[in-house]
C-alpha atoms as a PDB file:
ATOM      1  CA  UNK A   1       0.000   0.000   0.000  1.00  0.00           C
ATOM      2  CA  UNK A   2       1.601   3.853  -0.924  1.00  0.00           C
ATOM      3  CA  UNK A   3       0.572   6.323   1.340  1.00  0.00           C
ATOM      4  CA  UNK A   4       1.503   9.786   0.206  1.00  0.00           C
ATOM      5  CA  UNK A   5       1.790  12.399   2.617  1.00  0.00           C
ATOM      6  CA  UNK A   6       0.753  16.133   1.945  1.00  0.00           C
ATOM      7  CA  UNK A   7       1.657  19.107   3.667  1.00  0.00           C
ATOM      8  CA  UNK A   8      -1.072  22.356   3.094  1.00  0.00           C
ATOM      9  CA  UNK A   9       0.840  25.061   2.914  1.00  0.00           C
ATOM     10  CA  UNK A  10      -0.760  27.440   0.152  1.00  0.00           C
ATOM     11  CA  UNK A  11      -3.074  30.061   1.898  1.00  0.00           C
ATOM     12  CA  UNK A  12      -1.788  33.733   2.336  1.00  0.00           C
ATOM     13  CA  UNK A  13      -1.010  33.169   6.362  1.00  0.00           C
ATOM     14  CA  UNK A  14      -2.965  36.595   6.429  1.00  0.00           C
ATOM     15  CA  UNK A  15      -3.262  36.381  10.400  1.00  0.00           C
ATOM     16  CA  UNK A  16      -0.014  35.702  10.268  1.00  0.00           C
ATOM     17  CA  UNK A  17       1.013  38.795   8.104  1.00  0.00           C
ATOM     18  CA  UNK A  18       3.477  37.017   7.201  1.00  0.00           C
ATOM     19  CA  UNK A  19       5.083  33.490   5.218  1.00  0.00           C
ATOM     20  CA  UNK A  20       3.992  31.595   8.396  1.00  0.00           C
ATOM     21  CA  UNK A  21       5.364  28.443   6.788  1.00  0.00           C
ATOM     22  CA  UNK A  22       8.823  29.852   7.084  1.00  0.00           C
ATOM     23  CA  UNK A  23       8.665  31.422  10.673  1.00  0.00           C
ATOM     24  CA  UNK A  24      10.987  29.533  12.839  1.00  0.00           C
ATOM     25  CA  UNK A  25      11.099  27.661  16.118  1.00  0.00           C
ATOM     26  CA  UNK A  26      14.611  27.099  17.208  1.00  0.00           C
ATOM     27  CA  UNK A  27      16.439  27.822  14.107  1.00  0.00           C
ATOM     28  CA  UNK A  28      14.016  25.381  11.679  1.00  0.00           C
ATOM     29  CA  UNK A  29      10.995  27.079  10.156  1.00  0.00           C
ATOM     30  CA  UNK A  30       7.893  25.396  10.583  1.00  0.00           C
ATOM     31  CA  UNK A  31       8.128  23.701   6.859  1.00  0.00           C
ATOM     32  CA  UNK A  32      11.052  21.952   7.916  1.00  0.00           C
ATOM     33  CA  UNK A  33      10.146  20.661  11.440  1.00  0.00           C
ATOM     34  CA  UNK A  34       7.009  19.428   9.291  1.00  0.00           C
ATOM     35  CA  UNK A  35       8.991  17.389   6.830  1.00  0.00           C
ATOM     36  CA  UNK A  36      11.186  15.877   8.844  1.00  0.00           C
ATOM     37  CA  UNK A  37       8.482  14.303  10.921  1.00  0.00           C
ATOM     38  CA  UNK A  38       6.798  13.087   7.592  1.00  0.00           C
ATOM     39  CA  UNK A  39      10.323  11.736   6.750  1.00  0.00           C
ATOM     40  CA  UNK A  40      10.687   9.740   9.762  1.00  0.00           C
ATOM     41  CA  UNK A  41       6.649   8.173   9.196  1.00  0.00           C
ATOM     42  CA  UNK A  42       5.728   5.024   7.027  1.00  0.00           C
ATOM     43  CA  UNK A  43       4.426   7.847   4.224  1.00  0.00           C
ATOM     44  CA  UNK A  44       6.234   7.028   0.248  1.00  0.00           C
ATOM     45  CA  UNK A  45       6.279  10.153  -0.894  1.00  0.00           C
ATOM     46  CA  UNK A  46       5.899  13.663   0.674  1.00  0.00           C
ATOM     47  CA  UNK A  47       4.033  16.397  -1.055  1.00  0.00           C
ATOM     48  CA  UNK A  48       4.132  19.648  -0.116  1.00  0.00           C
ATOM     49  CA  UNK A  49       1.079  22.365  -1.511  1.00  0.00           C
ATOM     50  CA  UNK A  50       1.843  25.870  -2.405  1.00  0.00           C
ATOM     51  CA  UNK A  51       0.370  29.267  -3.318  1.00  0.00           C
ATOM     52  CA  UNK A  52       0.455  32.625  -2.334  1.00  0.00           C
ATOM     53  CA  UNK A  53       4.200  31.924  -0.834  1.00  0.00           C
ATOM     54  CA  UNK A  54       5.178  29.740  -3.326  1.00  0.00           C
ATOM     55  CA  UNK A  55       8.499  31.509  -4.358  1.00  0.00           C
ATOM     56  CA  UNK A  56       9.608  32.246  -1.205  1.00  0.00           C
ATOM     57  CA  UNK A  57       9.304  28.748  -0.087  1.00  0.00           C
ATOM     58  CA  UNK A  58      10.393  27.729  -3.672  1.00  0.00           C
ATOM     59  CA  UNK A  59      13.453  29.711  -3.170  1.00  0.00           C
ATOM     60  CA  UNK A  60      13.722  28.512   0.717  1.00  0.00           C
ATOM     61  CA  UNK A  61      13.701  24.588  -0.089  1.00  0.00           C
ATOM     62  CA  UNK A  62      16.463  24.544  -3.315  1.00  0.00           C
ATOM     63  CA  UNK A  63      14.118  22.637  -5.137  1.00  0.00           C
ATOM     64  CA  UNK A  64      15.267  22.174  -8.878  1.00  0.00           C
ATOM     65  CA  UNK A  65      12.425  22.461 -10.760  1.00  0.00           C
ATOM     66  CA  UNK A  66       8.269  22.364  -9.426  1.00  0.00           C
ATOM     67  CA  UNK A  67       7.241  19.459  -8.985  1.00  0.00           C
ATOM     68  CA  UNK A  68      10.559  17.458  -9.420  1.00  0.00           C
ATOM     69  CA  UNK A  69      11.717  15.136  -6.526  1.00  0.00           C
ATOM     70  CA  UNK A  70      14.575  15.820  -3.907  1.00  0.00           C
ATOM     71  CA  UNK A  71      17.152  13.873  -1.897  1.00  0.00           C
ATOM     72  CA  UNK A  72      14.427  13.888   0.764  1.00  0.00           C
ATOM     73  CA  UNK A  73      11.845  12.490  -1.513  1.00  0.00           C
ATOM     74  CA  UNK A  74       9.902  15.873  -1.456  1.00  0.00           C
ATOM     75  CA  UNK A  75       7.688  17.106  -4.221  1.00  0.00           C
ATOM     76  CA  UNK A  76       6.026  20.787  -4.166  1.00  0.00           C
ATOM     77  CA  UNK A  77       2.795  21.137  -6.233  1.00  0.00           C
ATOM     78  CA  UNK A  78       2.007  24.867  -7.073  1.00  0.00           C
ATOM     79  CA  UNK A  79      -1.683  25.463  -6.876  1.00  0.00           C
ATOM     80  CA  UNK A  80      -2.430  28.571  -8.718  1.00  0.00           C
ATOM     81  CA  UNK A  81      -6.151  29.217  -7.723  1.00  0.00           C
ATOM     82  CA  UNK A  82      -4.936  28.588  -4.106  1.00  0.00           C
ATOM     83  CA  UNK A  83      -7.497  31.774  -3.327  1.00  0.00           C
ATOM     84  CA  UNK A  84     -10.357  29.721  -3.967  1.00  0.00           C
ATOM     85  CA  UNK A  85      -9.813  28.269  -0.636  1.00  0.00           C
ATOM     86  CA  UNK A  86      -7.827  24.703   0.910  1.00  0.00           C
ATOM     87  CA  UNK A  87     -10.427  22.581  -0.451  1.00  0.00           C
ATOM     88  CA  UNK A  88      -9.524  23.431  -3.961  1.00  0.00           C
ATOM     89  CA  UNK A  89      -5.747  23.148  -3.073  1.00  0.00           C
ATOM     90  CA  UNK A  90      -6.668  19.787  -1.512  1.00  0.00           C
ATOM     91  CA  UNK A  91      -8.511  18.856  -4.961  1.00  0.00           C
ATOM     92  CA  UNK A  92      -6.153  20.230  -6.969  1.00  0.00           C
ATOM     93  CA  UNK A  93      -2.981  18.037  -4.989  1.00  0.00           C
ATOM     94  CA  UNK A  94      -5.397  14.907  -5.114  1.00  0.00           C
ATOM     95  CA  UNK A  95      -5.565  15.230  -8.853  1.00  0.00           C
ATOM     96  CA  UNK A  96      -2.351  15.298  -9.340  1.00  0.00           C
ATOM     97  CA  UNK A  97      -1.475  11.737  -7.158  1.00  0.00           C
ATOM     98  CA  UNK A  98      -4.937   9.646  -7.273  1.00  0.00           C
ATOM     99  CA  UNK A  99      -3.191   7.725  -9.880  1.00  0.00           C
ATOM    100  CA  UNK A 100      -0.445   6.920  -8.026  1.00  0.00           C
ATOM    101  CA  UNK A 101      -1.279   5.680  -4.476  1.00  0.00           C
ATOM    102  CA  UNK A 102      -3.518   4.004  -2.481  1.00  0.00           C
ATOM    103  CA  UNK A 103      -4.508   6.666   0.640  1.00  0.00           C
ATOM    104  CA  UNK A 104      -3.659  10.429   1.184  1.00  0.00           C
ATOM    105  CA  UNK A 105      -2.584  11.995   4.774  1.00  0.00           C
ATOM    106  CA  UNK A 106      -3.375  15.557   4.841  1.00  0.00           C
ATOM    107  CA  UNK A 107      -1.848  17.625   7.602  1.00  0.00           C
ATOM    108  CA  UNK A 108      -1.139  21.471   7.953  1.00  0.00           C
ATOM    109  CA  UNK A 109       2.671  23.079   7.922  1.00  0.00           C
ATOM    110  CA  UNK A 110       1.599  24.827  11.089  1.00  0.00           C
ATOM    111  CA  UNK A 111       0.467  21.497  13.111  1.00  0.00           C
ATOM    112  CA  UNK A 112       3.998  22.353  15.078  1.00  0.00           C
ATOM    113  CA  UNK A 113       2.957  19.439  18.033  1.00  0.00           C
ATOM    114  CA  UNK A 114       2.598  16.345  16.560  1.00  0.00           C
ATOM    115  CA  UNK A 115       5.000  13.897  16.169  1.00  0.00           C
ATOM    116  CA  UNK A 116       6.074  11.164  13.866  1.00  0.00           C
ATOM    117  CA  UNK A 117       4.999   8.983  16.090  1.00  0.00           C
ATOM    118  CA  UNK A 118       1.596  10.020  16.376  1.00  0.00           C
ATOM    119  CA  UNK A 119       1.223  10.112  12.209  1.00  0.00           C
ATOM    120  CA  UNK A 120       2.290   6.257  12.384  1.00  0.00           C
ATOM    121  CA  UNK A 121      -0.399   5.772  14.983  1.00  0.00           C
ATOM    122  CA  UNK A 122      -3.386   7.008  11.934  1.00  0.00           C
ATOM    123  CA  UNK A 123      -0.776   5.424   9.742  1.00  0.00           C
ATOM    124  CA  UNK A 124      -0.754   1.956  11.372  1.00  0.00           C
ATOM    125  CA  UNK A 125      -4.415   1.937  12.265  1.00  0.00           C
ATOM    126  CA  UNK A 126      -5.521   2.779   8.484  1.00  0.00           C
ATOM    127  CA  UNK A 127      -2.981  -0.060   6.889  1.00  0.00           C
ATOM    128  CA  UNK A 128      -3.653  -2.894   9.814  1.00  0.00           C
ATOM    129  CA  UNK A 129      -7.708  -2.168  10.080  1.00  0.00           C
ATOM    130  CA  UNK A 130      -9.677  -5.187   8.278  1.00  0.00           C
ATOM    131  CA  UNK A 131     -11.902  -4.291   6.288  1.00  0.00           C
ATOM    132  CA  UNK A 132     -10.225  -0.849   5.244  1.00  0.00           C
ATOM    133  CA  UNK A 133     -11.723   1.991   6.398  1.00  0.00           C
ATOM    134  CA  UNK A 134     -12.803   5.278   4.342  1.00  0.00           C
ATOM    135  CA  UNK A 135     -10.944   7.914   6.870  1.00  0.00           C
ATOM    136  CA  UNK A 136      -8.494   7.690  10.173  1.00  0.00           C
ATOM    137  CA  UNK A 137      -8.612  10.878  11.464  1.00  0.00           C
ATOM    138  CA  UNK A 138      -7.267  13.012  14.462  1.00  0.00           C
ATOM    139  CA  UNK A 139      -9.728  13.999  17.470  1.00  0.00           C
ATOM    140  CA  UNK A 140      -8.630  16.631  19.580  1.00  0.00           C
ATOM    141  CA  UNK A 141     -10.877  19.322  21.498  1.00  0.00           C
ATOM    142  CA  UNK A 142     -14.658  17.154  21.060  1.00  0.00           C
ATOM    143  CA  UNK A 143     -13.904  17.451  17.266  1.00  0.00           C
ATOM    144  CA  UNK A 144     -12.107  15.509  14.116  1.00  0.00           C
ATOM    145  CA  UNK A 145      -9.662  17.049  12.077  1.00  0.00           C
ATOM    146  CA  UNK A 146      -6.331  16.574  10.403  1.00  0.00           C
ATOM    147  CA  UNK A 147      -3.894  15.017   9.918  1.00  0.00           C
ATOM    148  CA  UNK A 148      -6.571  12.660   8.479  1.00  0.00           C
ATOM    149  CA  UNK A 149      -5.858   9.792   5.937  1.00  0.00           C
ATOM    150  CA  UNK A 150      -8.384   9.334   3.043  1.00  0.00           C
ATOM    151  CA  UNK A 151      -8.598   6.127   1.126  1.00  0.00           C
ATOM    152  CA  UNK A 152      -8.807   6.037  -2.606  1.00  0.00           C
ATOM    153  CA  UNK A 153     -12.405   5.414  -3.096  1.00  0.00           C
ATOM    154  CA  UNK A 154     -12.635   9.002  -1.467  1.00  0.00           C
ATOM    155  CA  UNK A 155     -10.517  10.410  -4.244  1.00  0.00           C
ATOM    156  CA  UNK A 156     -13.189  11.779  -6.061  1.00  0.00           C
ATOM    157  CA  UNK A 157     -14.656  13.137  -3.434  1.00  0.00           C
ATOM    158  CA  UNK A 158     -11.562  14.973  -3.131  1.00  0.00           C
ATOM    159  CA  UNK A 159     -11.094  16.144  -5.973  1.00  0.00           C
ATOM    160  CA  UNK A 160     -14.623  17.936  -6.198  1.00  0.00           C
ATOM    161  CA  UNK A 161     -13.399  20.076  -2.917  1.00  0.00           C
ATOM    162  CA  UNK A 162     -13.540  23.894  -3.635  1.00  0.00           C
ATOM    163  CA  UNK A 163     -13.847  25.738  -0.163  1.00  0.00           C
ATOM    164  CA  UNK A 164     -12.110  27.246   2.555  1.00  0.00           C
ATOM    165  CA  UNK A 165     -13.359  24.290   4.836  1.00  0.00           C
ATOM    166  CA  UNK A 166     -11.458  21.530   3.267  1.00  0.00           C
ATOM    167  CA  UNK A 167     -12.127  18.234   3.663  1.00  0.00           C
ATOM    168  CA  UNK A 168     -13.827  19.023   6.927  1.00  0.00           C
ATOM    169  CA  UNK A 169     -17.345  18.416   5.698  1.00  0.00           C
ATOM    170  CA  UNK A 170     -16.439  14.347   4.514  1.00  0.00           C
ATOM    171  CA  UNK A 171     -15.327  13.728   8.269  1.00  0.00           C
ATOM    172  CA  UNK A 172     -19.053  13.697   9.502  1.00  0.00           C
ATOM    173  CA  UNK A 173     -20.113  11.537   6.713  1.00  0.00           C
ATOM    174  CA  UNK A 174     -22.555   8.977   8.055  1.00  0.00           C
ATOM    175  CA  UNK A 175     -21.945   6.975   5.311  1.00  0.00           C
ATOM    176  CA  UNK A 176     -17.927   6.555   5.433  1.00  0.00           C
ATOM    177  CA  UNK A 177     -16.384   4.208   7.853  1.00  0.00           C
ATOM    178  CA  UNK A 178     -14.088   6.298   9.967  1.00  0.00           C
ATOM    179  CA  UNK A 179     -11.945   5.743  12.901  1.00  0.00           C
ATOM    180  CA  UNK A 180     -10.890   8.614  15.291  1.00  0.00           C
ATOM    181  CA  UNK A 181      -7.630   8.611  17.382  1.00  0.00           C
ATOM    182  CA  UNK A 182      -7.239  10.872  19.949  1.00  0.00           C
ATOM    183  CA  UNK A 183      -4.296  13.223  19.531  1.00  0.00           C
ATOM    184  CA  UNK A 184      -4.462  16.143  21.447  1.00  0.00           C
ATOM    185  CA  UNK A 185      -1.205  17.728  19.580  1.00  0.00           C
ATOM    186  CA  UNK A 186      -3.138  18.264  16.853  1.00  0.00           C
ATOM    187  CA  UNK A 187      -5.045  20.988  18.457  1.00  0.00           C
ATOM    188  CA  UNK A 188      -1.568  23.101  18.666  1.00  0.00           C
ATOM    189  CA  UNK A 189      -1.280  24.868  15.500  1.00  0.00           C
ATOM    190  CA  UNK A 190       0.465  28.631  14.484  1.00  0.00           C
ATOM    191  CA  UNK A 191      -1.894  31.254  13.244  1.00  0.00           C
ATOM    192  CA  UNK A 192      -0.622  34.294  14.848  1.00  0.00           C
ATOM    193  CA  UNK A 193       2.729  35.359  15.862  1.00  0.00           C
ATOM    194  CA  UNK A 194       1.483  35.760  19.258  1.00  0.00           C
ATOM    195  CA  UNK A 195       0.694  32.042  19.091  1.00  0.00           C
ATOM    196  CA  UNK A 196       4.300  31.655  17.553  1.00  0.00           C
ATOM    197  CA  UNK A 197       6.100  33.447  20.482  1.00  0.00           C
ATOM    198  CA  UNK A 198       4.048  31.642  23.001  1.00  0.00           C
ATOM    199  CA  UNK A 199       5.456  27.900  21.273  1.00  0.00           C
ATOM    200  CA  UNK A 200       8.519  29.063  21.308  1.00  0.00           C
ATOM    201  CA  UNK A 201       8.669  30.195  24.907  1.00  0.00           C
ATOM    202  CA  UNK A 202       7.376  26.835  25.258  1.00  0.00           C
ATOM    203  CA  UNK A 203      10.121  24.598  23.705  1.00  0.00           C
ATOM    204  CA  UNK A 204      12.688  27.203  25.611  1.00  0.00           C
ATOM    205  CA  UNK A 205      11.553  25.008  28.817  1.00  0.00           C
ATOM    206  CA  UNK A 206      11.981  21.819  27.510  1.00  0.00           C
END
């Protein structure tokens, strides 16, 4: 089974007022502390979604040419409606790899928490379950969310996406079969730099 993991990473960070996906926590930006979790998970391929920053993080990365693979087996995929909201990044990313593997993980750059460990718990659970479910998904705060993984038959679904929601809507299906593991990390994310400083004061007292 290839499970392709995909970083969102295209919207404008507007709360941010800044390239969010570049800030950094202890001299990595928030990109790279996100990759090299993927890189130490059971994912084949990592897949990273751009848009309003995609030079800067173009530039930021060395990557040879868009959509061409690096030493870290890292793709980027430009998305050039990105405006039109992460569910038409999502669809847009999804169209590009249904062809190629058999489940998606979608997680955000700014899900700063969560470990590799934790993405080989929905990992494992999706790959061992009998029969395969539709969705493994994160629950944190009384709600589901991403990181999520979506199994191919969903890959339409996916690809029909075109909102600012995501793929939030499909994981309160009643009709998908959907397992929910409880990671509380996932409720950590960056949208502000107040919310930046405050991680970082954080990891200082590690």
């Amino acid at each position: 089974m290839k499970i392709a993991g995909l970083i969102m990473a295209a919207g404008q960070s507007s709360r941010f007022n800044a390239c969010k996906q570049l800030a950094k926590i202890n001299d990595q930006t928030l990109l790279d502390l996100a990759i090299h979790k993927l890189k130490s998970t059971q994912v084949d391929a990592i897949y990273l979604v751009t848009g309003y920053w995609h030079h800067l993080i173009y530039q930021a990365l060395g990557q040879p040419s868009q959509q061409q693979q690096n030493k870290d087996n890292l793709y980027i995929v430009h998305n050039p409606n990105w405006q039109q909201g992460l569910g038409n990044s999502i669809a847009f990313a999804v169209t590009e790899l249904k062809q190629h593997y058999d489940a998606i993980l979608i997680t955000l750059a700014d899900q700063v928490a969560i470990s590799a460990d934790e993405y080989n718990q929905l990992i494992n659970q999706f790959k061992q379950t009998q029969p395969q479910p539709d969705i493994v998904c994160a629950k944190y705060q009384n709600k589901r969310g991403v990181p999520a993984i979506f199994g191919q038959n969903l890959f339409p679904q996916l690809t029909e996406l075109n909102s600012n929601q995501g793929a939030k809507k499909m994981l309160y299906q009643n009709n998908l079969t959907l397992i929910e593991i409880m990671l509380t990390n996932a409720a950590t994310d960056i949208d502000t730099q107040a919310d930046l400083a405050s991680w970082q004061h954080i990891q200082t007292k590690k």
